[in-house]
C-alpha atoms as a PDB file:
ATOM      1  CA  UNK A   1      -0.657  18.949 -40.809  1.00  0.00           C
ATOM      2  CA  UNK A   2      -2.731  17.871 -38.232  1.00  0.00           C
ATOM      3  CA  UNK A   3      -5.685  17.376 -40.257  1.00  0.00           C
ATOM      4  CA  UNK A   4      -3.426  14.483 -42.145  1.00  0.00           C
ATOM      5  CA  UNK A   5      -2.952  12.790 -39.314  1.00  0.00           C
ATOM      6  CA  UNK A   6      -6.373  12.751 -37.828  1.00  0.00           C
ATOM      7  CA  UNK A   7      -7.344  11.014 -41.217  1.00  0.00           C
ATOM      8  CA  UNK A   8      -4.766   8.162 -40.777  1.00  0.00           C
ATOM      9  CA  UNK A   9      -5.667   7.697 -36.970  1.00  0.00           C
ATOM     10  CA  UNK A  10      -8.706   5.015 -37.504  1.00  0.00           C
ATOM     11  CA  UNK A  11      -6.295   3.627 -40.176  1.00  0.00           C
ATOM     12  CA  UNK A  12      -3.481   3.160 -37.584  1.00  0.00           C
ATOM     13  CA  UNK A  13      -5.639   2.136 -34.921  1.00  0.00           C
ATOM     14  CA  UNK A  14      -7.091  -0.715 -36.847  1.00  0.00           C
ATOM     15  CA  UNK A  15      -3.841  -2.286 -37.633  1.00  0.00           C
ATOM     16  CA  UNK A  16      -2.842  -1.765 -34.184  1.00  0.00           C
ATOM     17  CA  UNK A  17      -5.686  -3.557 -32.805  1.00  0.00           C
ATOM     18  CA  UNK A  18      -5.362  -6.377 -35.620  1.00  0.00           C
ATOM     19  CA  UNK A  19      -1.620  -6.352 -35.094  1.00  0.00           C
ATOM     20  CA  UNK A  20      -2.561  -6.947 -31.214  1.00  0.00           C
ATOM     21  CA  UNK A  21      -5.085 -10.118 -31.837  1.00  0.00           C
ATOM     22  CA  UNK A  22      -2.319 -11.665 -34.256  1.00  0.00           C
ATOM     23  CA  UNK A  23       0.327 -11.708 -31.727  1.00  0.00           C
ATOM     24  CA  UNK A  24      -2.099 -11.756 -28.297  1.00  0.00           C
ATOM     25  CA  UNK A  25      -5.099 -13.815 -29.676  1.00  0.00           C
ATOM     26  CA  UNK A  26      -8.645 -13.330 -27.839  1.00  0.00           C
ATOM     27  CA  UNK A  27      -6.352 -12.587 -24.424  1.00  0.00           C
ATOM     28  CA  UNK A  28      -5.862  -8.586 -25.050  1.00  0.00           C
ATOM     29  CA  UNK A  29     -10.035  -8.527 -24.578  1.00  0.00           C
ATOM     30  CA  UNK A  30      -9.043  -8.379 -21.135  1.00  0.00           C
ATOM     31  CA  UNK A  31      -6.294  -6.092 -21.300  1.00  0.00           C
ATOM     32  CA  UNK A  32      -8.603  -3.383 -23.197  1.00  0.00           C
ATOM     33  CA  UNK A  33     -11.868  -4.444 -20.192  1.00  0.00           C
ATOM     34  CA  UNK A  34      -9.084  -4.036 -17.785  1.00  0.00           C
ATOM     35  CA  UNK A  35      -8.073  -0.384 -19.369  1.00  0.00           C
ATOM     36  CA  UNK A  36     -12.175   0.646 -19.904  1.00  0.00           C
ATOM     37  CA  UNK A  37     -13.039  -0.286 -16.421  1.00  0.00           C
ATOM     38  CA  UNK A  38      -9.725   2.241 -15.159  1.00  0.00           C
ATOM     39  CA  UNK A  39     -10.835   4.504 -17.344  1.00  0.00           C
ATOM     40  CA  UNK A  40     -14.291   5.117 -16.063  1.00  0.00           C
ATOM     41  CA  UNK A  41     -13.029   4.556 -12.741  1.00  0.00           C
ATOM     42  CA  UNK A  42     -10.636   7.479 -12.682  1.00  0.00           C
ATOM     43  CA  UNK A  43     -13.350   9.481 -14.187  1.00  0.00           C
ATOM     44  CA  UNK A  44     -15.738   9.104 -12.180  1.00  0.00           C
ATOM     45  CA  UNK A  45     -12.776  10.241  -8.930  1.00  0.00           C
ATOM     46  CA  UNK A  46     -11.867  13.154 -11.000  1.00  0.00           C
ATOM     47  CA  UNK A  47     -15.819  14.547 -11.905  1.00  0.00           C
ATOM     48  CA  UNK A  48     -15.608  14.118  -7.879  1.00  0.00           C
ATOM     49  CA  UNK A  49     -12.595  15.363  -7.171  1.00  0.00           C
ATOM     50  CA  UNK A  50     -13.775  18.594  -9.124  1.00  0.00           C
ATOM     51  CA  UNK A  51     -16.823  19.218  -6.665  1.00  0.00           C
ATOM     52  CA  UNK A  52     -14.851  18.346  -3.750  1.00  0.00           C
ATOM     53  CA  UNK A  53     -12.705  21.340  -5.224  1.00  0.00           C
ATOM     54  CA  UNK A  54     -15.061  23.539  -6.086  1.00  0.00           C
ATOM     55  CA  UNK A  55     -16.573  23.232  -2.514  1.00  0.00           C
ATOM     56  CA  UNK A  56     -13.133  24.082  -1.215  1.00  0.00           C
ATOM     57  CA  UNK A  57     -12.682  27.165  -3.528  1.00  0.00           C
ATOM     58  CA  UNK A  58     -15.547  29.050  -2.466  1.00  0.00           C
ATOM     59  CA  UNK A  59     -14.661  28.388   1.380  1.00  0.00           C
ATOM     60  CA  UNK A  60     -11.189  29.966   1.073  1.00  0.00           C
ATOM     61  CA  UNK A  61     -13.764  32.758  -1.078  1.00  0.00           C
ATOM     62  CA  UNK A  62     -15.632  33.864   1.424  1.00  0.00           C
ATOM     63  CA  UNK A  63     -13.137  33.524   4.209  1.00  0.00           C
ATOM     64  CA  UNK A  64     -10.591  35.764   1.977  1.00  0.00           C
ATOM     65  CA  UNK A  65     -12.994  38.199   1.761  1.00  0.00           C
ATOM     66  CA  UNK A  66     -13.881  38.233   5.232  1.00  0.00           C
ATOM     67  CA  UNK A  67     -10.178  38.979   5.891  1.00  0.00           C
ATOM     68  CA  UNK A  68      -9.830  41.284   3.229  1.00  0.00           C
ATOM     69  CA  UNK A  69     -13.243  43.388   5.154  1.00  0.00           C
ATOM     70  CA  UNK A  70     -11.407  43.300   8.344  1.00  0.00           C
ATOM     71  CA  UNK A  71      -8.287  44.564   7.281  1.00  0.00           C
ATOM     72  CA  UNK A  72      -9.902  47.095   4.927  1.00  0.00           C
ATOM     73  CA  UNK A  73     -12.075  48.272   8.451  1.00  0.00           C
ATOM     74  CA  UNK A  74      -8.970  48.313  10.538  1.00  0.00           C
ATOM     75  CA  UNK A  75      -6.982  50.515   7.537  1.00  0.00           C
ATOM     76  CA  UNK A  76      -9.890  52.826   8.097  1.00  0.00           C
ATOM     77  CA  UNK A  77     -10.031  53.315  12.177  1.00  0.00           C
ATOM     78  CA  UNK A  78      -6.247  54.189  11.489  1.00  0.00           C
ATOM     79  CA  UNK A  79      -6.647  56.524   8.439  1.00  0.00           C
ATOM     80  CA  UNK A  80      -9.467  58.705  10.397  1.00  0.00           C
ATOM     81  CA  UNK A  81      -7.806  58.293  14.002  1.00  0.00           C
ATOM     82  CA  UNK A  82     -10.406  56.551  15.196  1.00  0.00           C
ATOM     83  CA  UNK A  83      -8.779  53.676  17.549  1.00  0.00           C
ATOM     84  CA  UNK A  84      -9.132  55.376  20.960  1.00  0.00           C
ATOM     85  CA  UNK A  85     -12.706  56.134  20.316  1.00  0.00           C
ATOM     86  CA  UNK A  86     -13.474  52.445  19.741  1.00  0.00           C
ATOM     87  CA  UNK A  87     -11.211  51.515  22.898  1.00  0.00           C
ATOM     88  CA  UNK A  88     -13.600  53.769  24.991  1.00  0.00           C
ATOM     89  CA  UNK A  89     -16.995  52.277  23.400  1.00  0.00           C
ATOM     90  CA  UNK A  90     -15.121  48.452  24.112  1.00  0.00           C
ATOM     91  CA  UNK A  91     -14.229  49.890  27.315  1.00  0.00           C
ATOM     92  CA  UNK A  92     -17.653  51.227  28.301  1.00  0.00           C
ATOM     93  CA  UNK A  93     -19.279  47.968  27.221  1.00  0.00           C
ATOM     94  CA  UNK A  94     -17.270  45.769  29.303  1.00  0.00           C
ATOM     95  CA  UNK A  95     -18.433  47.735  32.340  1.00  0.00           C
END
């Protein structure tokens, strides 16, 4: 089905863009400049847009696993009873 109409696209398209020089003349050369020069335009912001992104992606990475250590180290100390051992060794290092 789709196949059918992917053969009557150029077909369609060239009777559109006839269509649009019979009723337009030589003025819808600037409507389709106009609609290149956007298109590039916003492709160019999103091919940036996408680093940007992918920047920002493995930031909130590595500080998610960060957080995820800490916790995981702080489940432990309480699991094995640990906490007022480290509160002496903080304790002793302060002094």
């Amino acid at each position: 089905m789709s196949l059918n109409n992917m053969a009557k696209l150029p077909i369609a398209m060239g009777f559109s863009i006839f269509y649009c020089f019979i009723i337009l003349g030589w003025s819808w050369l600037a409507g389709i400049a106009i609609f290149m020069i956007a298109f590039y335009f916003n492709l160019a912001i999103g091919r940036w847009s996408s680093r940007l992104q992918k920047n920002v992606m493995k930031a909130t990475d590595a500080r998610m696993n960060l957080t995820t250590e800490a916790l995981n180290n702080i489940k432990m100390l309480k699991l094995y009873s640990l906490i007022d051992f480290f509160k002496q060794k903080i304790q002793d290092k302060r002094i």
